[in-house]
C-alpha atoms as a PDB file:
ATOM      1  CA  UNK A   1       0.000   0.000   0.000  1.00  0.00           C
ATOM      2  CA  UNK A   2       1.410   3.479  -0.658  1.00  0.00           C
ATOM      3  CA  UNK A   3       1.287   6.195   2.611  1.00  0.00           C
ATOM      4  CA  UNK A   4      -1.650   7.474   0.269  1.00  0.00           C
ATOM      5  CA  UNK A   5      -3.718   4.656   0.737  1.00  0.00           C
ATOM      6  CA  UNK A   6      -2.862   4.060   4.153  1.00  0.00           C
ATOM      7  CA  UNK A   7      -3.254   7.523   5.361  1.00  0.00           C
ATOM      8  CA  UNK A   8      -7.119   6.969   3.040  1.00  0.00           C
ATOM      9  CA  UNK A   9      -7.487   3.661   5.092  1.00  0.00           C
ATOM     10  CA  UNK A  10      -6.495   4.810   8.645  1.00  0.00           C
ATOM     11  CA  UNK A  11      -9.360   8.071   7.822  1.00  0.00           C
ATOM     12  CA  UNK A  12     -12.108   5.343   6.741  1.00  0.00           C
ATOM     13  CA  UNK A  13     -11.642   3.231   9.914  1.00  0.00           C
ATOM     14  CA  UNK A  14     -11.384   6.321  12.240  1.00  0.00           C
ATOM     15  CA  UNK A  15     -14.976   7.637  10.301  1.00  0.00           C
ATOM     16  CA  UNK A  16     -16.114   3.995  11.072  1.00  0.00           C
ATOM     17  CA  UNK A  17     -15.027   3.845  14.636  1.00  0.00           C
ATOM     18  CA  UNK A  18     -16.784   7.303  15.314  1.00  0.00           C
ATOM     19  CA  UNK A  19     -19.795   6.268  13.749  1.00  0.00           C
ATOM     20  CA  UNK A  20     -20.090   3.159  16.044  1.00  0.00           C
ATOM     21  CA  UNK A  21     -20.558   5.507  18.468  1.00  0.00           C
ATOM     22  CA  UNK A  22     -23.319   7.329  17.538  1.00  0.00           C
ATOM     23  CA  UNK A  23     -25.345   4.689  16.004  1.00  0.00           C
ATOM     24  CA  UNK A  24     -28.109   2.776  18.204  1.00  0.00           C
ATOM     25  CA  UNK A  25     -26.551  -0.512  20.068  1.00  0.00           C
ATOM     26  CA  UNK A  26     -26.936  -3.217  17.680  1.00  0.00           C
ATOM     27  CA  UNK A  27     -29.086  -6.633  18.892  1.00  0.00           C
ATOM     28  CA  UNK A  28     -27.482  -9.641  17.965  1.00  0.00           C
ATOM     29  CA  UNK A  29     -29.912 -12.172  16.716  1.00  0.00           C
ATOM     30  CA  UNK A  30     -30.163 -15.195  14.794  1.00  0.00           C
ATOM     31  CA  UNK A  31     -31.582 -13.155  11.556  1.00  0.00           C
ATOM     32  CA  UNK A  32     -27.827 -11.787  11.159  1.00  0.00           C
ATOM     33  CA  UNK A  33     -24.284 -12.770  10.852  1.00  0.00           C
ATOM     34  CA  UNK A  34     -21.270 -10.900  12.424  1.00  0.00           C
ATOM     35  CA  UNK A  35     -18.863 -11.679   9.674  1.00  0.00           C
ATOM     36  CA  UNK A  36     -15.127 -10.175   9.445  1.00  0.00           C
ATOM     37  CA  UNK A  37     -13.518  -9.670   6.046  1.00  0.00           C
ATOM     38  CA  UNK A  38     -10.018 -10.689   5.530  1.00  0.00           C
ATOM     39  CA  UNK A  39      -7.497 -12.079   2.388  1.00  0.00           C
ATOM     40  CA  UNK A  40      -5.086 -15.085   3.573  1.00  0.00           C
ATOM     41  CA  UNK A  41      -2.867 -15.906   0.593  1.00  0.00           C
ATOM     42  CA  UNK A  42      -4.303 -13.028  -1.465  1.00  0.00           C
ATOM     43  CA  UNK A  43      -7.972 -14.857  -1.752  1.00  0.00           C
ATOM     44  CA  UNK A  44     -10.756 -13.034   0.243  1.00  0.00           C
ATOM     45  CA  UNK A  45     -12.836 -14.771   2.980  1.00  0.00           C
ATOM     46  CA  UNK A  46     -15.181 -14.136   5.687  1.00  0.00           C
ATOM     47  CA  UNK A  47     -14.543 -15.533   9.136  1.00  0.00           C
ATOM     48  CA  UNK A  48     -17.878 -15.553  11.536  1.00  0.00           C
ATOM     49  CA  UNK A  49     -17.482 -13.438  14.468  1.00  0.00           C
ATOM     50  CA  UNK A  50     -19.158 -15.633  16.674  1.00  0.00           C
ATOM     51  CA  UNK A  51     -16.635 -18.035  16.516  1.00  0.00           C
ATOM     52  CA  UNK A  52     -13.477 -15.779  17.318  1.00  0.00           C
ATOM     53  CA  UNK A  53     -12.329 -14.898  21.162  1.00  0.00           C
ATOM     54  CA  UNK A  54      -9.979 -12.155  19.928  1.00  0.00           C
ATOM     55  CA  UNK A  55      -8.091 -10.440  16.327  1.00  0.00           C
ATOM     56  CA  UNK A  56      -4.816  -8.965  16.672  1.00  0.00           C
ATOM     57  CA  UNK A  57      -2.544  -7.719  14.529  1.00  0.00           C
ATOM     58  CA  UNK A  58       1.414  -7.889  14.793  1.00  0.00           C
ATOM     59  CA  UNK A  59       1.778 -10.132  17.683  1.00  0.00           C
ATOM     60  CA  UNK A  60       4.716 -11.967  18.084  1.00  0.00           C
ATOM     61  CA  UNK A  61       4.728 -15.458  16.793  1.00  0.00           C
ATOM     62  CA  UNK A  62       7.865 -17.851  17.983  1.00  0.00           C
ATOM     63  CA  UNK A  63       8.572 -20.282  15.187  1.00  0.00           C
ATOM     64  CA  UNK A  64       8.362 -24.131  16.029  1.00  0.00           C
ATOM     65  CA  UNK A  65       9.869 -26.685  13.998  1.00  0.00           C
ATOM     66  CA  UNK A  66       8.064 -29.503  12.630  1.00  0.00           C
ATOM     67  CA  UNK A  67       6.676 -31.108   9.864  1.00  0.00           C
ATOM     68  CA  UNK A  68       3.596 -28.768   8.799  1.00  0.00           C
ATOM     69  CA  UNK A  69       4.119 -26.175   6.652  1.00  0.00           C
ATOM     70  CA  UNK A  70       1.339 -24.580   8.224  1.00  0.00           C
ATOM     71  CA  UNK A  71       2.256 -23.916  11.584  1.00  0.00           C
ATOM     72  CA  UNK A  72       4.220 -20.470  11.978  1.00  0.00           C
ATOM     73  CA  UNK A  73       4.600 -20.632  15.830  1.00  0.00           C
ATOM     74  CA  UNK A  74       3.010 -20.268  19.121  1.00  0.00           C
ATOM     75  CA  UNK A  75       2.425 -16.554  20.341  1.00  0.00           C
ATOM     76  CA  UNK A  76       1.078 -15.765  23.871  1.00  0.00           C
ATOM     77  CA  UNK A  77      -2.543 -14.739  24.562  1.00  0.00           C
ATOM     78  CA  UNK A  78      -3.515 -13.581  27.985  1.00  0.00           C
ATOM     79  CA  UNK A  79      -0.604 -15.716  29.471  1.00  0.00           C
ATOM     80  CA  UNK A  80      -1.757 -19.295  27.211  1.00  0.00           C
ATOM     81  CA  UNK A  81       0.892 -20.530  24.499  1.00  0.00           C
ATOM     82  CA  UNK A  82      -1.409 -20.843  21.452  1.00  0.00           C
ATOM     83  CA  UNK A  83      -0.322 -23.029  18.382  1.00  0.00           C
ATOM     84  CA  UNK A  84      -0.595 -19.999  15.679  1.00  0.00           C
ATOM     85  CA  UNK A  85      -1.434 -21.753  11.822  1.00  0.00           C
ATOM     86  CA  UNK A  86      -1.459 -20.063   8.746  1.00  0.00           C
ATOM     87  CA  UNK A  87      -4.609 -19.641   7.310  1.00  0.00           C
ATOM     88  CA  UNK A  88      -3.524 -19.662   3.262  1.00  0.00           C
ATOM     89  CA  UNK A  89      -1.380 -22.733   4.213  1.00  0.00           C
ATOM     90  CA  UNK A  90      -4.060 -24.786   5.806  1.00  0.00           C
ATOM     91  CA  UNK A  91      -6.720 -23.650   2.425  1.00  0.00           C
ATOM     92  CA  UNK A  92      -3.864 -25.285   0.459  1.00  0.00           C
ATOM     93  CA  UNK A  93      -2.686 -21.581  -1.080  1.00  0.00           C
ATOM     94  CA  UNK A  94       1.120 -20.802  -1.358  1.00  0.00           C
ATOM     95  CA  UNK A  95       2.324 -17.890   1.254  1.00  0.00           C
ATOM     96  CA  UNK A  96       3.866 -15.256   0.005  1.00  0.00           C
ATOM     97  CA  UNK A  97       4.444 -13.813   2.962  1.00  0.00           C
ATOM     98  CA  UNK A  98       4.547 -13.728   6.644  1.00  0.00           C
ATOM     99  CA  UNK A  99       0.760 -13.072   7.720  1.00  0.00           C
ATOM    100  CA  UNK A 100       0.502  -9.992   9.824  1.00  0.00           C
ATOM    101  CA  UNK A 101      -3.462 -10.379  11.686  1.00  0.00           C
ATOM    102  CA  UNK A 102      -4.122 -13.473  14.156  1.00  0.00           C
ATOM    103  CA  UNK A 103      -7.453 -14.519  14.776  1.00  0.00           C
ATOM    104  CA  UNK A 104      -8.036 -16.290  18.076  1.00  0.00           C
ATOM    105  CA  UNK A 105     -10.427 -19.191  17.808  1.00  0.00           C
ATOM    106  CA  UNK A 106     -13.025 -19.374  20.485  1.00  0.00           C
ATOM    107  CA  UNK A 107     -13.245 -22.944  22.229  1.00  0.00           C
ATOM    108  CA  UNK A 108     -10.657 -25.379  23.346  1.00  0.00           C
ATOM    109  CA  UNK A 109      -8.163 -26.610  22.813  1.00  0.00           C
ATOM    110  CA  UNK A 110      -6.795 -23.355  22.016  1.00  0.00           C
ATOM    111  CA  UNK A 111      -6.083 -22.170  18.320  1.00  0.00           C
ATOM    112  CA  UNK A 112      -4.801 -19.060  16.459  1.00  0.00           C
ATOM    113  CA  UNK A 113      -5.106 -18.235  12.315  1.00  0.00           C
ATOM    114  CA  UNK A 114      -3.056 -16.108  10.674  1.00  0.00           C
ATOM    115  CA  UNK A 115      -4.063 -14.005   8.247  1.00  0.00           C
ATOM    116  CA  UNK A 116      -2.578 -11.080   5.574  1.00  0.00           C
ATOM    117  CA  UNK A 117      -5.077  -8.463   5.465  1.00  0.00           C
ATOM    118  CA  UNK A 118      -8.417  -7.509   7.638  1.00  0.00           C
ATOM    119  CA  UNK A 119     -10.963  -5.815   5.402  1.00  0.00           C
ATOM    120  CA  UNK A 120     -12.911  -4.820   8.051  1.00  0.00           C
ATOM    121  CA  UNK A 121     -16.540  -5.752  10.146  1.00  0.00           C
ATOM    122  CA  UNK A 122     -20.209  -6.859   8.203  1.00  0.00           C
ATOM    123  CA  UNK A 123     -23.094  -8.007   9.288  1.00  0.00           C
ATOM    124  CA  UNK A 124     -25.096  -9.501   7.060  1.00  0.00           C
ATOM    125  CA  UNK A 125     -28.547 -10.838   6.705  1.00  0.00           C
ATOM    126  CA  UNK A 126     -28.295 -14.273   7.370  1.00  0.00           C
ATOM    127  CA  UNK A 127     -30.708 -15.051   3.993  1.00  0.00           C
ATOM    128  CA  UNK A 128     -27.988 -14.191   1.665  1.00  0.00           C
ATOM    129  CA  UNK A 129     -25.386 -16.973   3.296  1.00  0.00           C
ATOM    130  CA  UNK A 130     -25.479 -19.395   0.002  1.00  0.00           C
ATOM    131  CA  UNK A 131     -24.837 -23.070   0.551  1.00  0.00           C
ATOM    132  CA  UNK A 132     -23.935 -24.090   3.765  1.00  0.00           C
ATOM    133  CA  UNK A 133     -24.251 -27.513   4.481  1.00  0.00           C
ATOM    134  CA  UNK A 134     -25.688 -28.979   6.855  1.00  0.00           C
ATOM    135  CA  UNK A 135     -23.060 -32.360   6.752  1.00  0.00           C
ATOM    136  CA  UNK A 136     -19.686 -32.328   5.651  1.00  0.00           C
ATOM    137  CA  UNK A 137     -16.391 -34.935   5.408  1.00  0.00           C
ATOM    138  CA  UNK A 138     -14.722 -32.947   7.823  1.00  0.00           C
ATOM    139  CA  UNK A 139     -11.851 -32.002   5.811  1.00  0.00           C
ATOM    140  CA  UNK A 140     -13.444 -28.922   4.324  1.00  0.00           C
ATOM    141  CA  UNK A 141     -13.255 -25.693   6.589  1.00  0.00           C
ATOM    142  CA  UNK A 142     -15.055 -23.765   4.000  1.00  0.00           C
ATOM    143  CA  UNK A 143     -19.237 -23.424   5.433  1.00  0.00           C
ATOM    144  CA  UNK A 144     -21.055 -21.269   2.992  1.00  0.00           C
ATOM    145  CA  UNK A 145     -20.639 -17.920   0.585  1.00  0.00           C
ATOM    146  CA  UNK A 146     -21.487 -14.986   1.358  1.00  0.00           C
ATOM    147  CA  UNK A 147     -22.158 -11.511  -1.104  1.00  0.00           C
ATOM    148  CA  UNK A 148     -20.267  -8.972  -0.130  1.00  0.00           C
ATOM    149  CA  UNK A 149     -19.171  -5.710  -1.633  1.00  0.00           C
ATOM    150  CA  UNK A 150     -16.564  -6.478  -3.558  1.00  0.00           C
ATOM    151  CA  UNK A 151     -17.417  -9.987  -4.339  1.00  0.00           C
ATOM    152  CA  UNK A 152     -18.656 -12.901  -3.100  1.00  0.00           C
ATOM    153  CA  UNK A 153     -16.503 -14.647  -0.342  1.00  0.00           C
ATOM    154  CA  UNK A 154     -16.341 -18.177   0.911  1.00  0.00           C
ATOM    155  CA  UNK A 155     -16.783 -18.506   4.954  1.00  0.00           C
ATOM    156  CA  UNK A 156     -13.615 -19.929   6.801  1.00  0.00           C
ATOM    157  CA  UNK A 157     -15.646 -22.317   9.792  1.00  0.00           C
ATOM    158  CA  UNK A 158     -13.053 -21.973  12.600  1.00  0.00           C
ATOM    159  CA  UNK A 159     -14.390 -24.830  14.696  1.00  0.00           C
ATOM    160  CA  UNK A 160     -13.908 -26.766  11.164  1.00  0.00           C
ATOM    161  CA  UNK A 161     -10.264 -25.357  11.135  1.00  0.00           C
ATOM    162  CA  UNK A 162      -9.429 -26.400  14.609  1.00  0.00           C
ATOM    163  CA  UNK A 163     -10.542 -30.325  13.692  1.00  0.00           C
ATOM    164  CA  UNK A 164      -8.018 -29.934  10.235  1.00  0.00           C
ATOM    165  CA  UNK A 165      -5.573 -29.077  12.819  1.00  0.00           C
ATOM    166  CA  UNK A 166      -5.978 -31.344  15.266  1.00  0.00           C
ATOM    167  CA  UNK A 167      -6.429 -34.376  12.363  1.00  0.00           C
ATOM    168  CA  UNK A 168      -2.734 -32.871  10.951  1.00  0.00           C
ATOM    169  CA  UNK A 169      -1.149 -33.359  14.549  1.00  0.00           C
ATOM    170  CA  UNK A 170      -1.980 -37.021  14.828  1.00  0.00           C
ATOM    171  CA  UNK A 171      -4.464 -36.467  17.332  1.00  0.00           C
ATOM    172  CA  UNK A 172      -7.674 -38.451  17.146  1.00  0.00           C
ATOM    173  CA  UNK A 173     -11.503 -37.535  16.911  1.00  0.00           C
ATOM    174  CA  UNK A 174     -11.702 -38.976  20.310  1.00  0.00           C
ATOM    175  CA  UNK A 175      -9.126 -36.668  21.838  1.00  0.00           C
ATOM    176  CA  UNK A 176      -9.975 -33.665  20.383  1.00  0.00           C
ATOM    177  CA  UNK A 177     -14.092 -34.246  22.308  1.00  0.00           C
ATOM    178  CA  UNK A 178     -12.416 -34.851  25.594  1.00  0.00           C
ATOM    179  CA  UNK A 179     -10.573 -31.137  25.886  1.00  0.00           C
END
C-alpha cells in the first residue's frame, strides 16, 4: 500500500469507529451474521465473528519446527501458548508472505489463524449466506458464501479449522471431544 492509501485507510476506519458511536446498540440475533472480512494468501474470505475470542494484529509469533508447513509458531494470549497456523497454508494456497493479523479461535483446545489483510466488520442478513451444508467430510473448513461488496466470499468455519488441525497433529476424533 502506498502512505496514500494508508493515510485513506487509517481516515475510513477512524470515520467507522466514530460512527459506532453514535449509532443505536446493535441486537445480535439469529436473523444476522457478524462476519469479518479478511485475504489469507491473497484470496478473500469471511470468518464468523461468533466463533473468534480475539483479532490482533502484529503479535509476536515464535517459530516451532516440525513437519507442517502450516504452523508459523506459538504466540502468547492472555498468558496461554497458542499453536498460531497459517490460514492460506491450511486452504492449500502458497504464502507469500509472513501473515501480519491473528485470529483467536473461540473454544478449546486453544487455536490461532493467521491471516494477511483484515478488510474490516459486516453483518449480514443471514438469507444471503449461500450453501452451507448442513453435513460435511470434515476435511473442508469452508461453510457457505457470502455476497459482499466487492465480491462474493467463501466462509472460513473456525471450529472446522481447529478439527483440520488437530487431524494434521496425529491427534484423534476422540481426543480432540475430551478437551
Amino acid at each position: 500500500m502506498s502512505p496514500t492509501e494508508v493515510t485513506d485507510r487509517l481516515t475510513e476506519l477512524r470515520a467507522d469507529f466514530d460512527r459506532s458511536f453514535a449509532e443505536p446498540a446493535r441486537r445480535h440475533d439469529a436473523e444476522h451474521a457478524e462476519l469479518l472480512a479478511v485475504h489469507a494468501g491473497g484470496r478473500p474470505y469471511a470468518l464468523r465473528l461468533a466463533q473468534a475470542a480475539g483479532v490482533h494484529s502484529d503479535r509476536p509469533v515464535t517459530p516451532l519446527p516440525g513437519p507442517q508447513p502450516a504452523l508459523l509458531g506459538v504466540a502468547g494470549f492472555s498468558g496461554a501458548i497458542v499453536p498460531v497456523y497459517d490460514l492460506a497454508a491450511l486452504l492449500g494456497h502458497p504464502v507469500p508472505e509472513r501473515p501480519r493479523w491473528l485470529v483467536l479461535a473461540a473454544g478449546s483446545p486453544p487455536l490461532a489463524l493467521a491471516f494477511h489483510e483484515l478488510d474490516g466488520h459486516v453483518r449480514v442478513s443471514a438469507a444471503v449466506i449461500v450453501g452451507e451444508p448442513d453435513g460435511h467430510d470434515g476435511r473442508d473448513v469452508l461453510r457457505g458464501m457470502v455476497p459482499l461488496p466487492g465480491g462474493t466470499r467463501p466462509i472460513v468455519d473456525l471450529p472446522a479449522a481447529r478439527a483440520v488441525v488437530h487431524r494434521l497433529t496425529g491427534h484423534t476424533q476422540d481426543v480432540f471431544e475430551e478437551r
